[in-house]
Protein backbone atom coordinates (compact mmCIF):
# COMPACT_ATOMS: atom_id res chain seq x y z
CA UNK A 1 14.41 -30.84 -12.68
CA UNK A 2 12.70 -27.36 -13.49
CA UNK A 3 11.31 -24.61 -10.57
CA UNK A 4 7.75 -26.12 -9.44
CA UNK A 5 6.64 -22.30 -9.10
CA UNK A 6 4.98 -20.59 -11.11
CA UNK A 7 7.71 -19.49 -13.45
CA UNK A 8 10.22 -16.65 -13.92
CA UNK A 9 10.98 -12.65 -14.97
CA UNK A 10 13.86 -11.32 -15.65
CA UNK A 11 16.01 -12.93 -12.66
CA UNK A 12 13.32 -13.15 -10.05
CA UNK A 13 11.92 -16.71 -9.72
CA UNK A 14 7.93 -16.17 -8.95
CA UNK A 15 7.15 -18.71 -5.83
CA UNK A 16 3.66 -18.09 -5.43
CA UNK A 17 1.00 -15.72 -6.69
CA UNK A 18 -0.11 -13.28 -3.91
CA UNK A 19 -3.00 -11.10 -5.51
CA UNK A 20 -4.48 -10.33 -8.59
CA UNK A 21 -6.57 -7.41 -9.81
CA UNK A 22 -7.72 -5.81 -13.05
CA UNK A 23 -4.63 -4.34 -14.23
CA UNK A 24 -1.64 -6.61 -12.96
CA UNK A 25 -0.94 -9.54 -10.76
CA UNK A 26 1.64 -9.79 -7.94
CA UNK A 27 3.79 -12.90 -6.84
CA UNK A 28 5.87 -13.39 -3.99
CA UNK A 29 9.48 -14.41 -5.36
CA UNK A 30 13.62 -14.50 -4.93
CA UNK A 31 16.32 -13.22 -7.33
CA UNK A 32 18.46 -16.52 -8.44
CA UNK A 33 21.47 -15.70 -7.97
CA UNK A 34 24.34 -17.84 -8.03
CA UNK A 35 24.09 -20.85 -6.75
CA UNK A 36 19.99 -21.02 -6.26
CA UNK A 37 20.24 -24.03 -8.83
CA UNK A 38 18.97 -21.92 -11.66
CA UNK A 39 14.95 -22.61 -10.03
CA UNK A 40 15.72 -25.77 -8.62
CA UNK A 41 13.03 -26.69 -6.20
CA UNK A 42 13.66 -27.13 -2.74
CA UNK A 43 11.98 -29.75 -1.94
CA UNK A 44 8.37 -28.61 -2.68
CA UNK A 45 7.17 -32.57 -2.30
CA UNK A 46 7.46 -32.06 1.04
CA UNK A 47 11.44 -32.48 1.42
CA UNK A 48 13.58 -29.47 2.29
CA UNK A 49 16.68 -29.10 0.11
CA UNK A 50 19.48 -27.53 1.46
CA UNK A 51 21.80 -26.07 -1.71
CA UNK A 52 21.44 -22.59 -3.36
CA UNK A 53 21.18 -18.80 -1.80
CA UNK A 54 17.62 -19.62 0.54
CA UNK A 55 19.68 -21.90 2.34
CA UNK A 56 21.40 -18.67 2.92
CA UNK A 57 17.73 -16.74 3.72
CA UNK A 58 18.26 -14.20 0.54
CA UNK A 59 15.61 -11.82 0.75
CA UNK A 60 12.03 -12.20 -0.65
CA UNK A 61 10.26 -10.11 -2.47
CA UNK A 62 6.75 -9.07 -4.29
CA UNK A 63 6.99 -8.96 -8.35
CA UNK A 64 3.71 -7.20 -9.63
CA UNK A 65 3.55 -7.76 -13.78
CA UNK A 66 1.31 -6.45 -16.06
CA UNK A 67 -2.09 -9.91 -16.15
CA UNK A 68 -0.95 -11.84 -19.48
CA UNK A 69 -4.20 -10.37 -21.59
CA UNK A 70 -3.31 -6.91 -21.06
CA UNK A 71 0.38 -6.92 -22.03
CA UNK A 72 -0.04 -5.74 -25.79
CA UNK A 73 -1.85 -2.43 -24.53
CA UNK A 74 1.15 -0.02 -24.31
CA UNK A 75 -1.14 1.86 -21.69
CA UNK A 76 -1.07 -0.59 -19.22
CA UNK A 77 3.50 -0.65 -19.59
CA UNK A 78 3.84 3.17 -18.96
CA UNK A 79 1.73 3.39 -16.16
CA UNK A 80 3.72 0.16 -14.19
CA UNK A 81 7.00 2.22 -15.40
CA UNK A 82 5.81 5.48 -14.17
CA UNK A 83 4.56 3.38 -10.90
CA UNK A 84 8.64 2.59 -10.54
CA UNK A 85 9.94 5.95 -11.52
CA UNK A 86 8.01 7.44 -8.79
CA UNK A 87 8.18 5.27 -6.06
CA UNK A 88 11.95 4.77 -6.65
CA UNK A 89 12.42 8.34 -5.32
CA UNK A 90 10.60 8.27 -2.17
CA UNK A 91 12.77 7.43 0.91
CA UNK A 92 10.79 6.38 3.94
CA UNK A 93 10.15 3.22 6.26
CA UNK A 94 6.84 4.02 5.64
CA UNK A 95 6.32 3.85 2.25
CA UNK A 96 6.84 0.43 0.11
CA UNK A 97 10.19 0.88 -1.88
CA UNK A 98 10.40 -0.25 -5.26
CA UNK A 99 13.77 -1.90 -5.75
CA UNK A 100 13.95 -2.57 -9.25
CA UNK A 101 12.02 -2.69 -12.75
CA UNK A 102 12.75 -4.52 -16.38
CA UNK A 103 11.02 -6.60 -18.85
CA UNK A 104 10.89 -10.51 -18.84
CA UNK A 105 11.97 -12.57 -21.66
CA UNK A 106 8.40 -11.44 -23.76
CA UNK A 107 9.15 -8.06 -22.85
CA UNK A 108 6.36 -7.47 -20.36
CA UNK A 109 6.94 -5.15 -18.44
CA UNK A 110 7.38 -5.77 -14.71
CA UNK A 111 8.46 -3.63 -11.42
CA UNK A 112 9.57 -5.16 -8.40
CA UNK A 113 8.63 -4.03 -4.49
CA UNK A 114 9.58 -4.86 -0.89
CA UNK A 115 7.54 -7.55 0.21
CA UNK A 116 5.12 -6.79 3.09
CA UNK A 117 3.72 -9.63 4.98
CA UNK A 118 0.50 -8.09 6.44
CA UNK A 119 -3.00 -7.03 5.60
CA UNK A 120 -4.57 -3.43 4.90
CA UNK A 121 -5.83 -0.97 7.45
CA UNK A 122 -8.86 -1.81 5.87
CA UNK A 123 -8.78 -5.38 6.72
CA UNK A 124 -7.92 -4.31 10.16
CA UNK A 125 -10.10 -1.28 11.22
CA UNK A 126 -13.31 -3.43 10.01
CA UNK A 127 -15.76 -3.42 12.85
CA UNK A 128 -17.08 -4.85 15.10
CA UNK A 129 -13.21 -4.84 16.34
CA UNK A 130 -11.53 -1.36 17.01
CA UNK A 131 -8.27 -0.60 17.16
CA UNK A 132 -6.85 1.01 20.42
CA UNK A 133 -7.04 4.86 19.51
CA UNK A 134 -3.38 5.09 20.38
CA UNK A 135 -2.49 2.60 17.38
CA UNK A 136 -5.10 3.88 15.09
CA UNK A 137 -3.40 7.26 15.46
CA UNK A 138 -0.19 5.97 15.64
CA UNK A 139 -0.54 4.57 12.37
CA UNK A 140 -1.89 7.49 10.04
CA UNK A 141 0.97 9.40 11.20
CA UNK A 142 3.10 6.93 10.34
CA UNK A 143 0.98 6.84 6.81
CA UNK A 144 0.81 10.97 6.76
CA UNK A 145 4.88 10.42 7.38
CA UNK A 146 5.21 7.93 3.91
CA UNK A 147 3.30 10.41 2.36
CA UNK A 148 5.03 13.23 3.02
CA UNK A 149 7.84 11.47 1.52
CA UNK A 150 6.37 11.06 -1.58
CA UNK A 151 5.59 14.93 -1.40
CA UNK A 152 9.05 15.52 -1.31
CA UNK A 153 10.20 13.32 -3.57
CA UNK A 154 12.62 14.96 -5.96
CA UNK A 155 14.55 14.21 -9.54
CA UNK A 156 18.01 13.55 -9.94
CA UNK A 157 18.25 17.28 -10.36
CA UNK A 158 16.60 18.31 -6.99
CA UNK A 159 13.58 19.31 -9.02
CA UNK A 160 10.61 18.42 -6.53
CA UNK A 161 8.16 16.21 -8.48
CA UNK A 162 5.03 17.22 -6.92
CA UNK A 163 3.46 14.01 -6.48
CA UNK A 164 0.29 13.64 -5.55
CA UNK A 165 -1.26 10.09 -4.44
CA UNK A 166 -4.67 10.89 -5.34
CA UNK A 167 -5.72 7.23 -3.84
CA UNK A 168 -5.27 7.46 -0.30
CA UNK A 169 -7.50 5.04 1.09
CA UNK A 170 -6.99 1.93 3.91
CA UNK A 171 -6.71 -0.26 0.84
CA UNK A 172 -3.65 1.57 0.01
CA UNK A 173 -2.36 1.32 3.64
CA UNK A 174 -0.36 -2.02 4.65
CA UNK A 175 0.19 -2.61 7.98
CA UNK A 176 2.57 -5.70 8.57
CA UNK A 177 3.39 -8.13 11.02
CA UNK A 178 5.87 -5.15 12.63
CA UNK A 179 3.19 -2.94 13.55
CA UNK A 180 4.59 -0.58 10.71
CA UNK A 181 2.02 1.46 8.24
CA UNK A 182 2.89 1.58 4.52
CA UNK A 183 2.01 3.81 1.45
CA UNK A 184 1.42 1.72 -1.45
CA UNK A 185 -0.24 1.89 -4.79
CA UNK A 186 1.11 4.59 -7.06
CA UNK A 187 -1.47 3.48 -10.17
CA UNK A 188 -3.11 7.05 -9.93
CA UNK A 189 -0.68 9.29 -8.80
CA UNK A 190 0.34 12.49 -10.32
CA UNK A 191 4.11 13.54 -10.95
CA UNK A 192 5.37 15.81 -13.28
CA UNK A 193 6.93 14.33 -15.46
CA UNK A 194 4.47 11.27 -15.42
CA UNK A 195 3.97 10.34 -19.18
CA UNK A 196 0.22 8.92 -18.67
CA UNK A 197 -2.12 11.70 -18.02
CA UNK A 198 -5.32 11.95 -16.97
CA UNK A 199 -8.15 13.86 -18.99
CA UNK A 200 -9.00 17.00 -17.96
CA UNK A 201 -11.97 17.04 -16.25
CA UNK A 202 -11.48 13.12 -15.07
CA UNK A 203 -12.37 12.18 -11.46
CA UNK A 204 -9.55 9.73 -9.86
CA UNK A 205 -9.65 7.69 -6.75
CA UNK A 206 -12.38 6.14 -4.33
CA UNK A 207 -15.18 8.29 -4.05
CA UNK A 208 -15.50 8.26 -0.66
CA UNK A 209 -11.88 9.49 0.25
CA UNK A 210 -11.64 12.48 -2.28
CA UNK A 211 -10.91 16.02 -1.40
CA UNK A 212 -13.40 18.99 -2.35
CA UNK A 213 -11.54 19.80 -4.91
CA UNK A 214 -11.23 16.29 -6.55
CA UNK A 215 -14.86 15.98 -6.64
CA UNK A 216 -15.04 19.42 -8.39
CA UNK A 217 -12.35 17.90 -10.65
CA UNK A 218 -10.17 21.29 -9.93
CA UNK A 219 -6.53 21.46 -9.96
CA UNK A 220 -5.03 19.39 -6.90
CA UNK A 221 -2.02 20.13 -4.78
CA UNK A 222 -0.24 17.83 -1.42
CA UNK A 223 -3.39 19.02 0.47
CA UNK A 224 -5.89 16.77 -1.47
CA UNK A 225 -3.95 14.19 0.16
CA UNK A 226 -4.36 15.57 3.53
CA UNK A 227 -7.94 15.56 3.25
CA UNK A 228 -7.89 11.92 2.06
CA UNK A 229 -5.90 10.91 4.49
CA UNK A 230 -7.95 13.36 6.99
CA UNK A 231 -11.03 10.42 5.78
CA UNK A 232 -8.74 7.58 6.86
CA UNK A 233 -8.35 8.68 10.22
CA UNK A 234 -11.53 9.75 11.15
CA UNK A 235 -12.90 6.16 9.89
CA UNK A 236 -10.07 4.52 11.83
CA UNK A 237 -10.88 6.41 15.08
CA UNK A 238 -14.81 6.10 14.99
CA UNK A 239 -15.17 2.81 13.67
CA UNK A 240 -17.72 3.71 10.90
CA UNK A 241 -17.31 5.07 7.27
CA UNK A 242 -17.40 9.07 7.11
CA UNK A 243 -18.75 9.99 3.39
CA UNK A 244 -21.51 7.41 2.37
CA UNK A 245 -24.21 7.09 -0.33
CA UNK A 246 -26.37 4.96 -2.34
CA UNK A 247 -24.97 6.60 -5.42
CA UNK A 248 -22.20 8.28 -6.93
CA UNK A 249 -23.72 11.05 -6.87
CA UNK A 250 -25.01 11.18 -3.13
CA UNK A 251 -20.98 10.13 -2.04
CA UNK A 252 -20.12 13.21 -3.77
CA UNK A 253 -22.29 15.33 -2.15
CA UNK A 254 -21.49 13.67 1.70
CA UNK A 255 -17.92 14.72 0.62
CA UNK A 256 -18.95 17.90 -0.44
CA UNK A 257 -21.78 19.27 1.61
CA UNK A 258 -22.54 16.31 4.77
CA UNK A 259 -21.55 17.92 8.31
CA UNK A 260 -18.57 15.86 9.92
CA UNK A 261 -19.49 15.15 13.41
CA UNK A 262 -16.50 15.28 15.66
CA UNK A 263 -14.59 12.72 16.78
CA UNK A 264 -15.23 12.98 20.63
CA UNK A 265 -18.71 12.48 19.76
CA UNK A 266 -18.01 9.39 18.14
CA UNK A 267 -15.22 7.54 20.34
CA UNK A 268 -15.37 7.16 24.10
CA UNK A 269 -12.23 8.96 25.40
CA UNK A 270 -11.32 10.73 22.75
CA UNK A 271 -10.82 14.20 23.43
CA UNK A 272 -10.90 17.80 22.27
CA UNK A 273 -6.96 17.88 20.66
CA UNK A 274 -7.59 15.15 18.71
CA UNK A 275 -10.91 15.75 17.70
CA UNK A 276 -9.07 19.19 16.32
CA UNK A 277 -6.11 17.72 14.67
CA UNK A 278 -8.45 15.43 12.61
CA UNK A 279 -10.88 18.35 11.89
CA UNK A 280 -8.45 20.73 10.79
CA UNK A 281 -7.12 18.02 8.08
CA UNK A 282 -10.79 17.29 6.49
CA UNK A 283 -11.57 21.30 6.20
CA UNK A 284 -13.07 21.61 2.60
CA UNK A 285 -11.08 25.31 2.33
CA UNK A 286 -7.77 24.12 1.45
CA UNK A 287 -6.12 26.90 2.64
CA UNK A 288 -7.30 26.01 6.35
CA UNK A 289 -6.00 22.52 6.44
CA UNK A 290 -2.64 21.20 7.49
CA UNK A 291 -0.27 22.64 5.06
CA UNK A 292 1.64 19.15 4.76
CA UNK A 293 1.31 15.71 5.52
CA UNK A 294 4.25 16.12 8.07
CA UNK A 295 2.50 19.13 10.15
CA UNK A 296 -0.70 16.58 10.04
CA UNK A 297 1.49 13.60 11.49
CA UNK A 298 3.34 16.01 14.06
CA UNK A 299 -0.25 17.13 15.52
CA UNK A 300 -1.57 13.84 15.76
CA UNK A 301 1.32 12.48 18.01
CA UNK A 302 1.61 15.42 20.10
CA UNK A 303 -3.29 15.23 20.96
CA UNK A 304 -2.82 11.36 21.39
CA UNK A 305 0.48 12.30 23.94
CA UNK A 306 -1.87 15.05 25.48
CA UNK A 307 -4.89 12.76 25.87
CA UNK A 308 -2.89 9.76 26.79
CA UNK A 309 -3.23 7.36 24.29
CA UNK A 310 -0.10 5.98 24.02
CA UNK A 311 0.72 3.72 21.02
CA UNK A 312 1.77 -0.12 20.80
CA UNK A 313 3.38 -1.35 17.61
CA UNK A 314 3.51 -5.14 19.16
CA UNK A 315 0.23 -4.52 20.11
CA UNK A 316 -1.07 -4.00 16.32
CA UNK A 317 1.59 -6.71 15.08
CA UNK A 318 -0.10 -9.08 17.03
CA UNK A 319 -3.20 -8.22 15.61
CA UNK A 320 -2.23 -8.37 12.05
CA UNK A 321 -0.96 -11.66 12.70
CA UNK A 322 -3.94 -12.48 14.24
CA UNK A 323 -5.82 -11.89 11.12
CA UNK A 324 -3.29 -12.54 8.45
CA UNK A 325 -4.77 -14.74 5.27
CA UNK A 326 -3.24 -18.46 5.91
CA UNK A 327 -1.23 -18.31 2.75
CA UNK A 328 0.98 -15.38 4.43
CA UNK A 329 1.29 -17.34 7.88
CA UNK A 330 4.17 -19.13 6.98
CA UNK A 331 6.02 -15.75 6.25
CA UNK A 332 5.41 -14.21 9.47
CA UNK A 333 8.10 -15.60 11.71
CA UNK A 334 10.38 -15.51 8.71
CA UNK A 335 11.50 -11.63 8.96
CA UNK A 336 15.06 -10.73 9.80
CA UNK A 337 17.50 -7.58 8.71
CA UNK A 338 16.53 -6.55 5.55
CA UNK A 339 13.17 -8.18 5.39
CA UNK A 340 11.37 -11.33 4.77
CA UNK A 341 14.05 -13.96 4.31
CA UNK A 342 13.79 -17.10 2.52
CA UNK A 343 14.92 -20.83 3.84
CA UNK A 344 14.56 -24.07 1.89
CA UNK A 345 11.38 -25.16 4.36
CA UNK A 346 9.86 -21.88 3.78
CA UNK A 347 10.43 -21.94 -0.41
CA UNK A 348 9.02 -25.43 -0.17
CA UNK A 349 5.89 -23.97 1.69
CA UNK A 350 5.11 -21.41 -1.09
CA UNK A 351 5.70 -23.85 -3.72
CA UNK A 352 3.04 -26.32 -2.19
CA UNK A 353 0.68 -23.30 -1.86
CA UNK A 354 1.26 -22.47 -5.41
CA UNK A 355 0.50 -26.36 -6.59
CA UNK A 356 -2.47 -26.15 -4.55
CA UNK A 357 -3.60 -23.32 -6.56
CA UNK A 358 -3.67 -21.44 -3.33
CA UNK A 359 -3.51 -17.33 -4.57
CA UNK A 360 -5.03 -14.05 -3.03
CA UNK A 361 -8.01 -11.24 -3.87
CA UNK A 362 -6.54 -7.79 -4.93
CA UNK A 363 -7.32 -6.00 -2.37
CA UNK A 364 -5.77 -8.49 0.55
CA UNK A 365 -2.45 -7.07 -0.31
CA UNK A 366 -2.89 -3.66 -0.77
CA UNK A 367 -0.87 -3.80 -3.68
CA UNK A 368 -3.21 -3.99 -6.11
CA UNK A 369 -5.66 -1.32 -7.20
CA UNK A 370 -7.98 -2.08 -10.45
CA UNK A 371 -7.98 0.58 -13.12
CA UNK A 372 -7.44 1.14 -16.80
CA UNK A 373 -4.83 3.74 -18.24
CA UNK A 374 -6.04 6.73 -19.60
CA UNK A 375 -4.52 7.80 -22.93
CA UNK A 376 -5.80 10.90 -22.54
């Protein structure tokens, strides 16, 4: 009897499909390995079969492959490949590894990531619910940690590959059932030896979380980041979006010109060394913000220890859980050493999810990010 999932690449069965977007989809899935029955099922009528490695708990994890009408643009390949070759060389808990990359029997390309069962910070800063200002600061520096990393990142020659996210948004933020904060979402990045470019000239990333000098379209550096990531927690803290507008235009110019109130006039017991840490990360001179993501994370621990607001990572796990999508429920007792972990009852729960056409919306993950290449 063949796999009741939703098929195979490369030597990753696909269980169930967890998000899709413009540019790619992403499935939850195991690595058949011997003795997982070559896709057997495992008892997705309802039974629970008890043969092959998830009787074992092998790990799970999240295959994102290029959406079936997009795999003959050669644009679409190179920027999931330079996706891997990036994120491959950034070492941090806080940033989503990518553990391996290949093409499937067509030759689609396809990378594949640590699975994180949780939602996005935006998914869990929405209002009217805030987060404790402990967590919320807990968890950029956690972020501004990840994306140090990827600042750092470096070839197999020690050459530093100046990476720049250029996306940093809550949508690129997972927060899982742990209570940890994730980078994810290397679609627009900049490395230097990236093979897809962007034009010069071309504006990348959400509007409302660019830097100065990505609105001006000017050459960027790690302190762009800083400055998006400078957005993230100021949104996280007050509760409310920072840089708004009713057009593109009028988003550019909140990010460019619009006063940023501080955040002890926004949040009830939220002091004056916070209120500075964040400030000093969204100065529009450059040259006056936090040098690096790491100083940024380092100053942010040490106001929220000053002021008192002392961080809970059950806390926030609790709260992710609370709000998790139902088709990730099932996964969130399921975490051991090493990850997710996959049992016969559990691979029988994603398969019936899959048969019930159960999926998820792009931006649920946080994997997902919709764009097109640019060949330029």
């Amino acid at each position: 009897m063949g796999s009741t999932g939703p098929g195979a690449v490369g030597p990753y069965e696909l269980l169930v499909r967890l998000a899709t977007g413009g540019m790619a989809e992403v499935f939850i899935a195991r690595r058949a390995g011997e003795g997982a029955g070559g896709g057997e099922p495992d008892g997705a009528g309802g039974g629970a079969g008890t043969g092959g490695v998830a009787g074992s708990g092998e790990p799970l994890v999240a295959v994102k492959r290029i959406r079936a009408d997009l795999r003959s643009e050669p644009g679409y390949a190179a920027m999931l490949f330079d996706e891997a070759r990036i994120a491959s060389r950034i070492a941090s808990p806080h940033f989503v590894p990518v553990l391996d990359c290949g093409l499937d029997g067509g030759g689609a390309p396809y990378i594949v990531m640590e699975l994180v069962v949780g939602v996005t910070l935006k998914h869990l800063t929405r209002p009217p619910d805030l987060l404790d200002v402990g967590d919320a600061l807990d968890l950029i520096a956690q972020a501004a940690e990840g994306l140090h990393a990827a600042h750092e990142a470096r070839d197999s020659s020690g050459e530093l590959l100046q990476v720049i996210h250029r996306d940093m948004s809550p949508s690129n933020i997972l927060v899982g059932v742990d209570g940890r904060a994730r980078i994810c979402d290397l679609g627009l990045a900049y490395a230097l030896r990236r093979t897809t470019r962007t034009k010069t000239g071309t504006v990348k990333g959400k509007l409302s979380y660019l830097s100065p000098e990505q609105a001006h379209a000017r050459p960027l550096d790690r302190r762009s980041d800083v400055f998006s990531l400078g957005v993230v927690a100021w949104e996280a803290v007050a509760g409310r979006r920072l840089f708004v507008g009713s057009s593109m235009l009028s988003i550019l110019h909140a990010v460019l010109e619009r006063e940023v109130p501080p955040l002890s006039s926004e949040r009830e017991g939220v002091g004056a060394a916070v209120s500075a840490v964040v400030a000093r990360a969204l100065e529009r001179d450059r040259d006056a913000r936090w040098p690096t993501a790491a100083d940024f994370a380092r100053a942010l621990r040490a106001a929220a220890e000053r002021e008192g607001h002392a961080p809970s990572r059950g806390r926030v796990g609790a709260r992710v859980d609370a709000i998790l999508p139902e088709r990730l429920k099932p996964l969130a007792p399921s975490s051991g050493p090493g990850g997710w972990r996959a049992t016969p009852a559990l691979i029988a729960a994603l398969r019936s999810m899959h048969a019930a056409g159960v999926t998820g919306a792009a931006d649920e993950s946080g994997i997902l990010a919709p764009r097109r290449p640019s060949r330029g």
